[in-house]
N, C-alpha and C. Protein backbone atom coordinates (compact mmCIF):
# COMPACT_ATOMS: atom_id res chain seq x y z
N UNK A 1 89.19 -41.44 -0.79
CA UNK A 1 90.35 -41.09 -1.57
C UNK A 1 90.52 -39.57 -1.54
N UNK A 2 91.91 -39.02 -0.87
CA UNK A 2 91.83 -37.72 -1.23
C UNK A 2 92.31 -37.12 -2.40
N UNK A 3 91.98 -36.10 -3.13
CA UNK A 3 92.51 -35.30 -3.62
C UNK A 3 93.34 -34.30 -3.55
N UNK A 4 94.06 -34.20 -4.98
CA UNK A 4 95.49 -32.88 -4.81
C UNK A 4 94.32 -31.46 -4.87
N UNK A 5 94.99 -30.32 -4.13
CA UNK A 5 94.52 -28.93 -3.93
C UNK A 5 94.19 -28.71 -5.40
N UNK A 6 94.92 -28.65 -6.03
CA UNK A 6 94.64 -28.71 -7.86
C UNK A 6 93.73 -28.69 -8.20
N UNK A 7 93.09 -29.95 -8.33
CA UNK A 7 91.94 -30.52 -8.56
C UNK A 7 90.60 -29.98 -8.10
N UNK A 8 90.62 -29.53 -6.44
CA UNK A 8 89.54 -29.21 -6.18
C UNK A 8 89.28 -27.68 -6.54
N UNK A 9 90.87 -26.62 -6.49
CA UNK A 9 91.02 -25.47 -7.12
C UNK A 9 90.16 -25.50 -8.26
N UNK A 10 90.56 -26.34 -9.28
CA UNK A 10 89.67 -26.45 -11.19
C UNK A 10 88.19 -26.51 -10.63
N UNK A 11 87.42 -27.46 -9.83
CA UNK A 11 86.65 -28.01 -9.67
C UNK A 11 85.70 -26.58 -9.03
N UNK A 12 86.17 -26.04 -8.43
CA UNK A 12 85.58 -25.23 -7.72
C UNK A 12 85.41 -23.83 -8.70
N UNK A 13 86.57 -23.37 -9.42
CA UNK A 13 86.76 -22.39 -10.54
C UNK A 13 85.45 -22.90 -11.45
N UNK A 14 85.47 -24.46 -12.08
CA UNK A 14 84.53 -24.62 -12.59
C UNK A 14 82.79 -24.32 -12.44
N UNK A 15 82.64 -24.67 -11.18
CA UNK A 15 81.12 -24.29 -10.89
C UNK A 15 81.04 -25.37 -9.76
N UNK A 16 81.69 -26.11 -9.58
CA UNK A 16 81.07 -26.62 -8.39
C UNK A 16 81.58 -28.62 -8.92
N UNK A 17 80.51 -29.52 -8.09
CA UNK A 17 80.76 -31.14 -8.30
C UNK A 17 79.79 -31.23 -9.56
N UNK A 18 79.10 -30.83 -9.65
CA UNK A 18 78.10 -30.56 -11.31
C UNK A 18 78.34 -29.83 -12.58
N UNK A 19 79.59 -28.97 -12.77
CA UNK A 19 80.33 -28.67 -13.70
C UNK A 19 80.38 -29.42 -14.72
N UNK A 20 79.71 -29.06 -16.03
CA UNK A 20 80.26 -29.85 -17.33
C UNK A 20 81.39 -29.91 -17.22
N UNK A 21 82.24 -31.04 -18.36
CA UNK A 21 83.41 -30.90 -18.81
C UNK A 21 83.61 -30.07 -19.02
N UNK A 22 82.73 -29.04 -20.07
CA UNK A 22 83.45 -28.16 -20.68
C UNK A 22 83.55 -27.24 -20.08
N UNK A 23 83.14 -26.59 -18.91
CA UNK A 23 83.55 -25.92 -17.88
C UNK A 23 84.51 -26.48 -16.89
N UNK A 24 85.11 -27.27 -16.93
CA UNK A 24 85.50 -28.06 -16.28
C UNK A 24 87.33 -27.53 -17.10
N UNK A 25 87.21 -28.08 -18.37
CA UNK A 25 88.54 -28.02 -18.89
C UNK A 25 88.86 -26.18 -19.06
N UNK A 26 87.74 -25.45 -19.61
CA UNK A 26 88.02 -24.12 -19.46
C UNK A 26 88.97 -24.11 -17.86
N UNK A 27 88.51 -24.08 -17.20
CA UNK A 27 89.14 -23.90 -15.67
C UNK A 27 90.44 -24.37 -15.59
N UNK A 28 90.59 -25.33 -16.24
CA UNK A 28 91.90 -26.22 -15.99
C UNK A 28 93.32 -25.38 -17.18
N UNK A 29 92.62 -25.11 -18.45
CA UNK A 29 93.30 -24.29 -19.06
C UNK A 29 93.76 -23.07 -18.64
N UNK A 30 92.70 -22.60 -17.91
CA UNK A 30 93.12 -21.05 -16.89
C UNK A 30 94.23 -21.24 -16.19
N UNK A 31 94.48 -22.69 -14.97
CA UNK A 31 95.25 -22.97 -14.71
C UNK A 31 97.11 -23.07 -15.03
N UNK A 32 96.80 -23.34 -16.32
CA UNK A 32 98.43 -23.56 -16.89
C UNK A 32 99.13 -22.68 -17.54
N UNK A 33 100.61 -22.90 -16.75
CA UNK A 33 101.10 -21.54 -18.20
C UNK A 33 100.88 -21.36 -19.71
N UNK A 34 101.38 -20.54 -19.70
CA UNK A 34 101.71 -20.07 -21.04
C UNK A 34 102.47 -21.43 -21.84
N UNK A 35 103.14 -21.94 -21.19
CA UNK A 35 103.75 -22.99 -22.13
C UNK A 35 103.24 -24.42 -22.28
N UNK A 36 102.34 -24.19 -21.45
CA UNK A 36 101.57 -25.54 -21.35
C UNK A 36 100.48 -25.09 -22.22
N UNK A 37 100.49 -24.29 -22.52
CA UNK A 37 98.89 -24.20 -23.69
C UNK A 37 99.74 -24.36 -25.30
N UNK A 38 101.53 -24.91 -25.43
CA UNK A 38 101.66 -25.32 -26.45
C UNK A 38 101.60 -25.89 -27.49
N UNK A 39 101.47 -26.16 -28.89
CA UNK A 39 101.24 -27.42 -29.79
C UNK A 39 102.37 -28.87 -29.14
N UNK A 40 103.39 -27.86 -28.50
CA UNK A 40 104.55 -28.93 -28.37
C UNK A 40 103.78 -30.15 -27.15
N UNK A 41 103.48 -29.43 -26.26
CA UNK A 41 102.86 -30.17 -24.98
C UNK A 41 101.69 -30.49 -25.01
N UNK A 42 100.85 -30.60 -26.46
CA UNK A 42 99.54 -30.86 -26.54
C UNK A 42 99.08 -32.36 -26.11
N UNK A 43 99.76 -33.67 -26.15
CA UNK A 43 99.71 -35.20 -25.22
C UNK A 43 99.60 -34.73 -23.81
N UNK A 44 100.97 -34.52 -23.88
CA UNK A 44 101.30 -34.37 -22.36
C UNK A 44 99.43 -33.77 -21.42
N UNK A 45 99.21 -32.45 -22.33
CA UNK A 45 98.05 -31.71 -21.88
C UNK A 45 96.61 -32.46 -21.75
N UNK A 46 96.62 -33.37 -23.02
CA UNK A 46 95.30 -34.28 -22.95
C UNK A 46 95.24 -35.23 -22.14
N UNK A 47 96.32 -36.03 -21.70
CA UNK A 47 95.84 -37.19 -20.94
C UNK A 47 96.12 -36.42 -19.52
N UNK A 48 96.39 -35.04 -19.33
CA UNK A 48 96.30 -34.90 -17.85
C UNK A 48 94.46 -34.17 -18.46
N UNK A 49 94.43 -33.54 -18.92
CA UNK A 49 92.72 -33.34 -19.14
C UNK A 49 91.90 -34.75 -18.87
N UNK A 50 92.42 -35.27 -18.98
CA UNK A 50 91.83 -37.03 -19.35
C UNK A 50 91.66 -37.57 -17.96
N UNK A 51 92.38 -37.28 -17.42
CA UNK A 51 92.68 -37.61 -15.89
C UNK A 51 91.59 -37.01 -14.98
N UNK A 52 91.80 -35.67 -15.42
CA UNK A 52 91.15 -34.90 -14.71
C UNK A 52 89.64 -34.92 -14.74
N UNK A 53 89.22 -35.15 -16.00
CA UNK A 53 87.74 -35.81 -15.93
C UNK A 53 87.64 -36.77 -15.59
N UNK A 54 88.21 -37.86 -15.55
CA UNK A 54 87.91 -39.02 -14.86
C UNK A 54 87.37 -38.90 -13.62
N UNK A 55 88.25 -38.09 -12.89
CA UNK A 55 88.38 -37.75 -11.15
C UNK A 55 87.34 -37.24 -11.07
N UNK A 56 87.12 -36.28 -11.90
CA UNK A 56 85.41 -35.58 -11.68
C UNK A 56 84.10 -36.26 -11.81
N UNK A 57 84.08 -36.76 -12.55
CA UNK A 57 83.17 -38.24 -12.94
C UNK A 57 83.27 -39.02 -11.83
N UNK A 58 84.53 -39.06 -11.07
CA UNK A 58 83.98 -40.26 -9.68
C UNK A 58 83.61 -39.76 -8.82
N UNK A 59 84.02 -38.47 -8.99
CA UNK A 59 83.29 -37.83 -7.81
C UNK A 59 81.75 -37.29 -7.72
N UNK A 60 81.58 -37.20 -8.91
CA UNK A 60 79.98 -36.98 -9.20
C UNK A 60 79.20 -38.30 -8.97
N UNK A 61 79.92 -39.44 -9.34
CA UNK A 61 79.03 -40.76 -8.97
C UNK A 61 79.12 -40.95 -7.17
N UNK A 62 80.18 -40.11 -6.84
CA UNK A 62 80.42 -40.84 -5.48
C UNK A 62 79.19 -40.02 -5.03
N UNK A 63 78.89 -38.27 -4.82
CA UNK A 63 77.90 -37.62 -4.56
C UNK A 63 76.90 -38.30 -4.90
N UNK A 64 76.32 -39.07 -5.98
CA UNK A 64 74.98 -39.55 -6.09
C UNK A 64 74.99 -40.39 -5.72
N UNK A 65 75.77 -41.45 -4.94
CA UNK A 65 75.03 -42.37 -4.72
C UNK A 65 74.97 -42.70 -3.07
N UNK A 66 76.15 -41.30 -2.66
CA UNK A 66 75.65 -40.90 -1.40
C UNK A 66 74.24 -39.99 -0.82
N UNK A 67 73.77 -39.91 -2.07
CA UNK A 67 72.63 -38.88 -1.43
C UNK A 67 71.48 -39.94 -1.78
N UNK A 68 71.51 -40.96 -2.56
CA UNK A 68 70.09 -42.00 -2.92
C UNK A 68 70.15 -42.71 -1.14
């Protein structure tokens, strides 16, 4: 499955495929404007955060269970 440039941009800002979340969402917040860090767009903002860990999480399972 590939991924959007996005994604691996955060991923990589973060620290790497072993990045906590919470380095993980720092990065992703760096990412967005100014208006996306609103109260107004705060849904909209979580379930793409939501997303975005997901993707990271499969990709960390996909790395481990390519290297066992």
């Amino acid at each position: 499955m590939a991924y959007s440039g996005q994604y691996i941009r955060i991923q990589r800002d973060a620290g790497g495929i072993f990045a906590s979340n919470r380095a993980l969402i720092r990065a992703a917040r760096g990412k967005l404007k100014k208006s996306g860090l609103t109260r107004h767009k705060r849904k909209a903002r979580h379930y793409w955060l939501r997303d975005l860990i997901a993707i990271h999480q499969t990709q960390q399972k996909k790395y481990i269970n390519n290297r066992l």
